[in-house]
C-alpha atoms as a PDB file:
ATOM      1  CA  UNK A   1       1.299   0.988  11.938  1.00  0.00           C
ATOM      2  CA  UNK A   2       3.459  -0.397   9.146  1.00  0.00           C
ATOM      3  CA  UNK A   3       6.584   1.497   7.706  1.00  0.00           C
ATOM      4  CA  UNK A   4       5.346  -0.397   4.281  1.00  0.00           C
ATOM      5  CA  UNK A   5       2.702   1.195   1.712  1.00  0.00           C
ATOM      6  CA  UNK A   6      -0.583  -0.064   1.808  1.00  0.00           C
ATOM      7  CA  UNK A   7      -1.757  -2.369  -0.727  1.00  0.00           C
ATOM      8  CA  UNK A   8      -4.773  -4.535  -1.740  1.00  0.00           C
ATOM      9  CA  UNK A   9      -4.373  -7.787  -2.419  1.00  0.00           C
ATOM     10  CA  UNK A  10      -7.183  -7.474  -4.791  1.00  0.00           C
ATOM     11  CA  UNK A  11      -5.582  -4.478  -6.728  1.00  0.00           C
ATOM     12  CA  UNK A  12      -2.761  -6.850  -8.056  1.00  0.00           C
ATOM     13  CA  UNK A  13      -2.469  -7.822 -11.555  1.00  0.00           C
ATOM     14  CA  UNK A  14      -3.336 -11.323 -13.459  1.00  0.00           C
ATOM     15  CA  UNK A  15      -1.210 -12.525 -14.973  1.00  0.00           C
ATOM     16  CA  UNK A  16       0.928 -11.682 -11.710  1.00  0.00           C
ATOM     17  CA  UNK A  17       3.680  -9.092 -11.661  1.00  0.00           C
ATOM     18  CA  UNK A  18       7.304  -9.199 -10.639  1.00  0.00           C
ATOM     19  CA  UNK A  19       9.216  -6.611  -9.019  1.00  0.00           C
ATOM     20  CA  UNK A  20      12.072  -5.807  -7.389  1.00  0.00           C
ATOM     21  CA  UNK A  21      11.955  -5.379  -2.864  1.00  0.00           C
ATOM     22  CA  UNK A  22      13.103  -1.926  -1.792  1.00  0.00           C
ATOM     23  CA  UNK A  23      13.541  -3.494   1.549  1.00  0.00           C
ATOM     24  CA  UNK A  24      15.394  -5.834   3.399  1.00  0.00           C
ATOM     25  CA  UNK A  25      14.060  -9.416   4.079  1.00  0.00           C
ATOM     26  CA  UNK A  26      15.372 -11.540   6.698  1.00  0.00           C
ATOM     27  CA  UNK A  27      14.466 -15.349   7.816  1.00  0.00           C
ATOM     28  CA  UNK A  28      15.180 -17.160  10.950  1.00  0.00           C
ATOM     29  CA  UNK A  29      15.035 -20.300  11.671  1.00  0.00           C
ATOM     30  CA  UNK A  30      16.253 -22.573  14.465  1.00  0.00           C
ATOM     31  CA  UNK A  31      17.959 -19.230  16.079  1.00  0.00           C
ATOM     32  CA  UNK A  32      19.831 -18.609  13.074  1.00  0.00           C
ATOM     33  CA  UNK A  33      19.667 -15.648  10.619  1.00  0.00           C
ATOM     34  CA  UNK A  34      19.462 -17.793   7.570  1.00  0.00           C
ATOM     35  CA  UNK A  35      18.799 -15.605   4.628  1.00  0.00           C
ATOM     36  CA  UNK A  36      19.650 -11.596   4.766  1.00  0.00           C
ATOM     37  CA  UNK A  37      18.960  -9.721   1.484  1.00  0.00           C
ATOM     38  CA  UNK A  38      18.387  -6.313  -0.013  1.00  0.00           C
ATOM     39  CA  UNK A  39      18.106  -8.118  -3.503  1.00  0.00           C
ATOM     40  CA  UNK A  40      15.043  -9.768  -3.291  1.00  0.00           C
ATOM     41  CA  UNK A  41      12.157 -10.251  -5.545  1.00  0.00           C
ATOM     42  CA  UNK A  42       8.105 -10.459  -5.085  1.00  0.00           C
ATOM     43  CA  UNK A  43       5.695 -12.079  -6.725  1.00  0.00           C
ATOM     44  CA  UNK A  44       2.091 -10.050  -6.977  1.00  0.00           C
ATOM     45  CA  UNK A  45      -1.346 -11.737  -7.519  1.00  0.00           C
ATOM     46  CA  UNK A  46      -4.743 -11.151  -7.320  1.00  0.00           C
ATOM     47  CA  UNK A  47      -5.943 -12.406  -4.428  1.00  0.00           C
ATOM     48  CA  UNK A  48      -2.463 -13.509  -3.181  1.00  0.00           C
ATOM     49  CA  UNK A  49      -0.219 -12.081  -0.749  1.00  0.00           C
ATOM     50  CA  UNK A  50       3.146 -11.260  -1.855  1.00  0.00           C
ATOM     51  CA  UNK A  51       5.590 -13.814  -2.359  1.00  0.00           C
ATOM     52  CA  UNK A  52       9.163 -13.268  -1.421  1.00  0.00           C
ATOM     53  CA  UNK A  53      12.043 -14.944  -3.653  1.00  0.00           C
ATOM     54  CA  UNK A  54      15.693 -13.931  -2.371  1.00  0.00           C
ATOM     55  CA  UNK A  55      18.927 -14.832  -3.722  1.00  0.00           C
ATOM     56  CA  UNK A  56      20.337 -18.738  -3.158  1.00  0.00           C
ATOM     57  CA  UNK A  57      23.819 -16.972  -2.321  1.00  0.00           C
ATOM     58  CA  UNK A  58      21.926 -15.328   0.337  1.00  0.00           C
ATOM     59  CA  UNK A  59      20.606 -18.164   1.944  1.00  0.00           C
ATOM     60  CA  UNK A  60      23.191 -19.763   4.677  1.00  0.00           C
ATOM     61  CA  UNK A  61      20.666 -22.768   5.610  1.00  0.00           C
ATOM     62  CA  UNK A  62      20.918 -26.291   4.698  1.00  0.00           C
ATOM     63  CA  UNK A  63      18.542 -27.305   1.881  1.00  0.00           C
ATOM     64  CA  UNK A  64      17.751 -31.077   0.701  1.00  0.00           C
ATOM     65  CA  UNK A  65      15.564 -31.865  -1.947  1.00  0.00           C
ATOM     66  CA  UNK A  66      12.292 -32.575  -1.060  1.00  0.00           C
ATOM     67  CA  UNK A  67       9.848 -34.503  -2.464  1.00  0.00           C
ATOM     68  CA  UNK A  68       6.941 -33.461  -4.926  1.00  0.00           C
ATOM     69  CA  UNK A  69       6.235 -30.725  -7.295  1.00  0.00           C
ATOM     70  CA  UNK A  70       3.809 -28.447  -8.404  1.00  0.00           C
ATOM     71  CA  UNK A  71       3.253 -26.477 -11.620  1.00  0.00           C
ATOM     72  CA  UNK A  72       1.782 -23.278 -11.704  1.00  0.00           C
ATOM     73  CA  UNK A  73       0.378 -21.513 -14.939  1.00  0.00           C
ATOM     74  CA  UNK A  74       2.418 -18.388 -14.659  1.00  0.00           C
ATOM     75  CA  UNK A  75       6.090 -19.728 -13.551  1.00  0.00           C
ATOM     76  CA  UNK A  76       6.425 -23.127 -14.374  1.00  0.00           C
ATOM     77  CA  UNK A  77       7.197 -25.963 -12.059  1.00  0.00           C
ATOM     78  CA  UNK A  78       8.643 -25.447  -8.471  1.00  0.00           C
ATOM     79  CA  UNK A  79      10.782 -28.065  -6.645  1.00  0.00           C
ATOM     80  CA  UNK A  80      10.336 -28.066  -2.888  1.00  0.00           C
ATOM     81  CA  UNK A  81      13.451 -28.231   0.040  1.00  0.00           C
ATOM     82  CA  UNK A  82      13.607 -29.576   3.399  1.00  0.00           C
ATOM     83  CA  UNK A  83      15.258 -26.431   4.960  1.00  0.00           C
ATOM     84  CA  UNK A  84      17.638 -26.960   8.332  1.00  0.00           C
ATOM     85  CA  UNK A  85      19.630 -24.154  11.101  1.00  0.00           C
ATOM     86  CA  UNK A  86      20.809 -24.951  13.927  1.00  0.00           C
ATOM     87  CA  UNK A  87      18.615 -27.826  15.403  1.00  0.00           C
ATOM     88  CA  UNK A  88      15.380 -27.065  13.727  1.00  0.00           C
ATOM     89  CA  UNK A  89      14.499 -28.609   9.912  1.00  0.00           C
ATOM     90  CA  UNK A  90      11.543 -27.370   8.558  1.00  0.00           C
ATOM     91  CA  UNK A  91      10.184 -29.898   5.572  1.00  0.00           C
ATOM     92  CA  UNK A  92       9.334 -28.702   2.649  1.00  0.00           C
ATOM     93  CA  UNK A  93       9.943 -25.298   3.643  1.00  0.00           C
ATOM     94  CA  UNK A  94      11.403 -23.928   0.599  1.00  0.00           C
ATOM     95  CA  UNK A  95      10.870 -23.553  -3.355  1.00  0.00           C
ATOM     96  CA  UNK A  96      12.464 -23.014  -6.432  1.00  0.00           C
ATOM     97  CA  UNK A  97      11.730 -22.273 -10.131  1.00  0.00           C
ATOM     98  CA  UNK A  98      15.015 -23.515 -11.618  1.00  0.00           C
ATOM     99  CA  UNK A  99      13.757 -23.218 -15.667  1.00  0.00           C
ATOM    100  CA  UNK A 100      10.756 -20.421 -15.274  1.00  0.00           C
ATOM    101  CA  UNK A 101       9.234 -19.400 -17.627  1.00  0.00           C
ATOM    102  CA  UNK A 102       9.880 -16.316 -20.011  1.00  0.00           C
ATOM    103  CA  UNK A 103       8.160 -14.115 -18.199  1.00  0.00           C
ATOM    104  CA  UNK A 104       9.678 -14.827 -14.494  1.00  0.00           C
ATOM    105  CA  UNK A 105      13.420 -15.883 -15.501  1.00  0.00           C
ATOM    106  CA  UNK A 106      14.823 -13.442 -13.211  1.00  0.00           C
ATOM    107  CA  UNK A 107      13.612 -16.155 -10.682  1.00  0.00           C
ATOM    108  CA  UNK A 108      15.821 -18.587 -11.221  1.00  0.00           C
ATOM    109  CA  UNK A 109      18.605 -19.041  -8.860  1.00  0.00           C
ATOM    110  CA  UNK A 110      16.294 -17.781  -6.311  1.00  0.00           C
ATOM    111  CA  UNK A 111      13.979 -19.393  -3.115  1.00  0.00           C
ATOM    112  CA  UNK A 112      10.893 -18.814  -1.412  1.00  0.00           C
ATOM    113  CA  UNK A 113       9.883 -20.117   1.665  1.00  0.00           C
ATOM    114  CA  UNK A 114       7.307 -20.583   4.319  1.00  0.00           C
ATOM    115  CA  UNK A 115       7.124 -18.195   6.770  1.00  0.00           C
ATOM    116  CA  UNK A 116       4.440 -20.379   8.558  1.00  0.00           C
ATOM    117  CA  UNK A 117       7.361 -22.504   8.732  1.00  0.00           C
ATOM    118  CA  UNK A 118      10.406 -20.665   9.945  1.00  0.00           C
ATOM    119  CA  UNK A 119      10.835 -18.832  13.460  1.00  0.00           C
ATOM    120  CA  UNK A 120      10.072 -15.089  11.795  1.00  0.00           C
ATOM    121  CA  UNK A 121      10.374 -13.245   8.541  1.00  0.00           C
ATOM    122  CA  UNK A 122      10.297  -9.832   8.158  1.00  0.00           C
ATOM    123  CA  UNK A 123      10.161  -7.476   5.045  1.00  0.00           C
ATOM    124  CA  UNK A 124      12.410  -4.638   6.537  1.00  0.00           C
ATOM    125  CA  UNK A 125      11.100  -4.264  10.251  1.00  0.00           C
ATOM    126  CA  UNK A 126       7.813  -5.906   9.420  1.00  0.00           C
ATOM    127  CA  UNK A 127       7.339  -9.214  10.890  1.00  0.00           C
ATOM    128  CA  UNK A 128       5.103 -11.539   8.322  1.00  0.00           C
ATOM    129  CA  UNK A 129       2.623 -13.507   8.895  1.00  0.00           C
ATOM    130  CA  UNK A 130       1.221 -16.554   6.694  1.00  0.00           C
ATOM    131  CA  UNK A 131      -1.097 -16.585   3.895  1.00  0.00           C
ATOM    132  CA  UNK A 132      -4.198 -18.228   4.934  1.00  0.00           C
ATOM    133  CA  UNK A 133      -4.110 -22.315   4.338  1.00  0.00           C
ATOM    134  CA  UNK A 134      -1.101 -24.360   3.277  1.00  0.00           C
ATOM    135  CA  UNK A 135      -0.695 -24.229  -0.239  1.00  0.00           C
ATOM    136  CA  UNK A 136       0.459 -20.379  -1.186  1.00  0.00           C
ATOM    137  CA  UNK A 137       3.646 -19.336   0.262  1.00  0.00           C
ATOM    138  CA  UNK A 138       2.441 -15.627   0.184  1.00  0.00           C
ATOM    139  CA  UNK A 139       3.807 -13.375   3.299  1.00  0.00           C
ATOM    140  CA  UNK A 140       1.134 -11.157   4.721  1.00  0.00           C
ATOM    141  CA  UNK A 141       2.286  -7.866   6.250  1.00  0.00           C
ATOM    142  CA  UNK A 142       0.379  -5.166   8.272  1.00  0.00           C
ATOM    143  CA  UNK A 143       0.290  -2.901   5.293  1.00  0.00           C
ATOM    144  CA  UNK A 144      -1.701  -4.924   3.281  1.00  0.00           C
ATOM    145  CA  UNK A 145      -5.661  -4.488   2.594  1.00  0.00           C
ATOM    146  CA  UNK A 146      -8.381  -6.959   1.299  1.00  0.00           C
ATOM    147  CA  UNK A 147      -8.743 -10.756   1.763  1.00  0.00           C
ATOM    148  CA  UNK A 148      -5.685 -13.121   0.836  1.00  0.00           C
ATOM    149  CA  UNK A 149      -7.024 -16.184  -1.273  1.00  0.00           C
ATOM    150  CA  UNK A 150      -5.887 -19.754   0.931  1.00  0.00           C
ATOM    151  CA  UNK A 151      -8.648 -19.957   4.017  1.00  0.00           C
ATOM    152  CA  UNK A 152     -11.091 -22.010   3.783  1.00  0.00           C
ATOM    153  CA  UNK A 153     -14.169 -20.851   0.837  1.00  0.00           C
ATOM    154  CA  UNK A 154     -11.450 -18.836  -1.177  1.00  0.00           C
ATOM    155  CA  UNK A 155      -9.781 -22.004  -3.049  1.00  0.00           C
ATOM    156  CA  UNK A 156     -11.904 -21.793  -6.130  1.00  0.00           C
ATOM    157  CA  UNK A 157     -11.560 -17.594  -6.348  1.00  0.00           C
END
């Protein structure tokens, strides 16, 4: 049982909200606790599972510029990282919004990343799973209700 209230994914709003995390996110990757916060932020959209931005002063991994972009309608254009700890690097394992748009400002300065991509994640003692497929960067927790958009039949949702 999760220590997190349940949601549904299809409850959440469009245009997407943005609100602060009451609980502490943590990211490991190549045996390294390499981002620790209690100031994050989350992303919530219809269909989506939440996506986690913390703090860049909060991350202690590497990060090179990646190759590539994407836009999206509600934030504005993301540039990607390669993300490295220890011996691991994880390509394109992290994003950005450094100019977002009106609405989502308070995301600048801050990353996403992954989790399918680092060794764990956890939203206070929750560990996270992936969204389904390997566009959305969404984190999917025990708490949550309803079907995540990213497998296979839900691109066009």
């Amino acid at each position: 049982m999760s220590d997190l209230p349940r949601e549904n994914v299809q409850s959440y709003p469009r245009p997407p909200a943005l609100e602060r995390v009451p609980q502490r996110i943590t990211i490991t990757l190549g045996g390294e606790i390499i981002a620790y916060t209690t100031r994050a932020l989350r992303v919530l959209e219809t269909h989506h599972a939440p996506t986690y931005y913390i703090p860049r002063e909060d991350v202690t991994a590497k990060l090179h510029p990646a190759p590539g972009q994407s836009f999206c309608e509600w934030k504005g254009r993301a540039r990607y990282f390669d993300v490295s700890a220890g011996a691991a690097t994880a390509q394109r394992a992290a994003w950005t919004y450094e100019t977002p748009t009106e609405r989502f400002k308070p995301l600048a300065g801050y990353l996403a990343f992954y989790a399918g991509l680092m060794d764990a994640c956890h939203v206070g003692n929750e560990p996270v799973i992936p969204q389904p497929g390997d566009f959305y960067g969404g984190w999917v927790t025990a708490n949550l209700e309803g079907i995540p958009k990213g497998a296979r039949g839900t691109e066009h949702w």
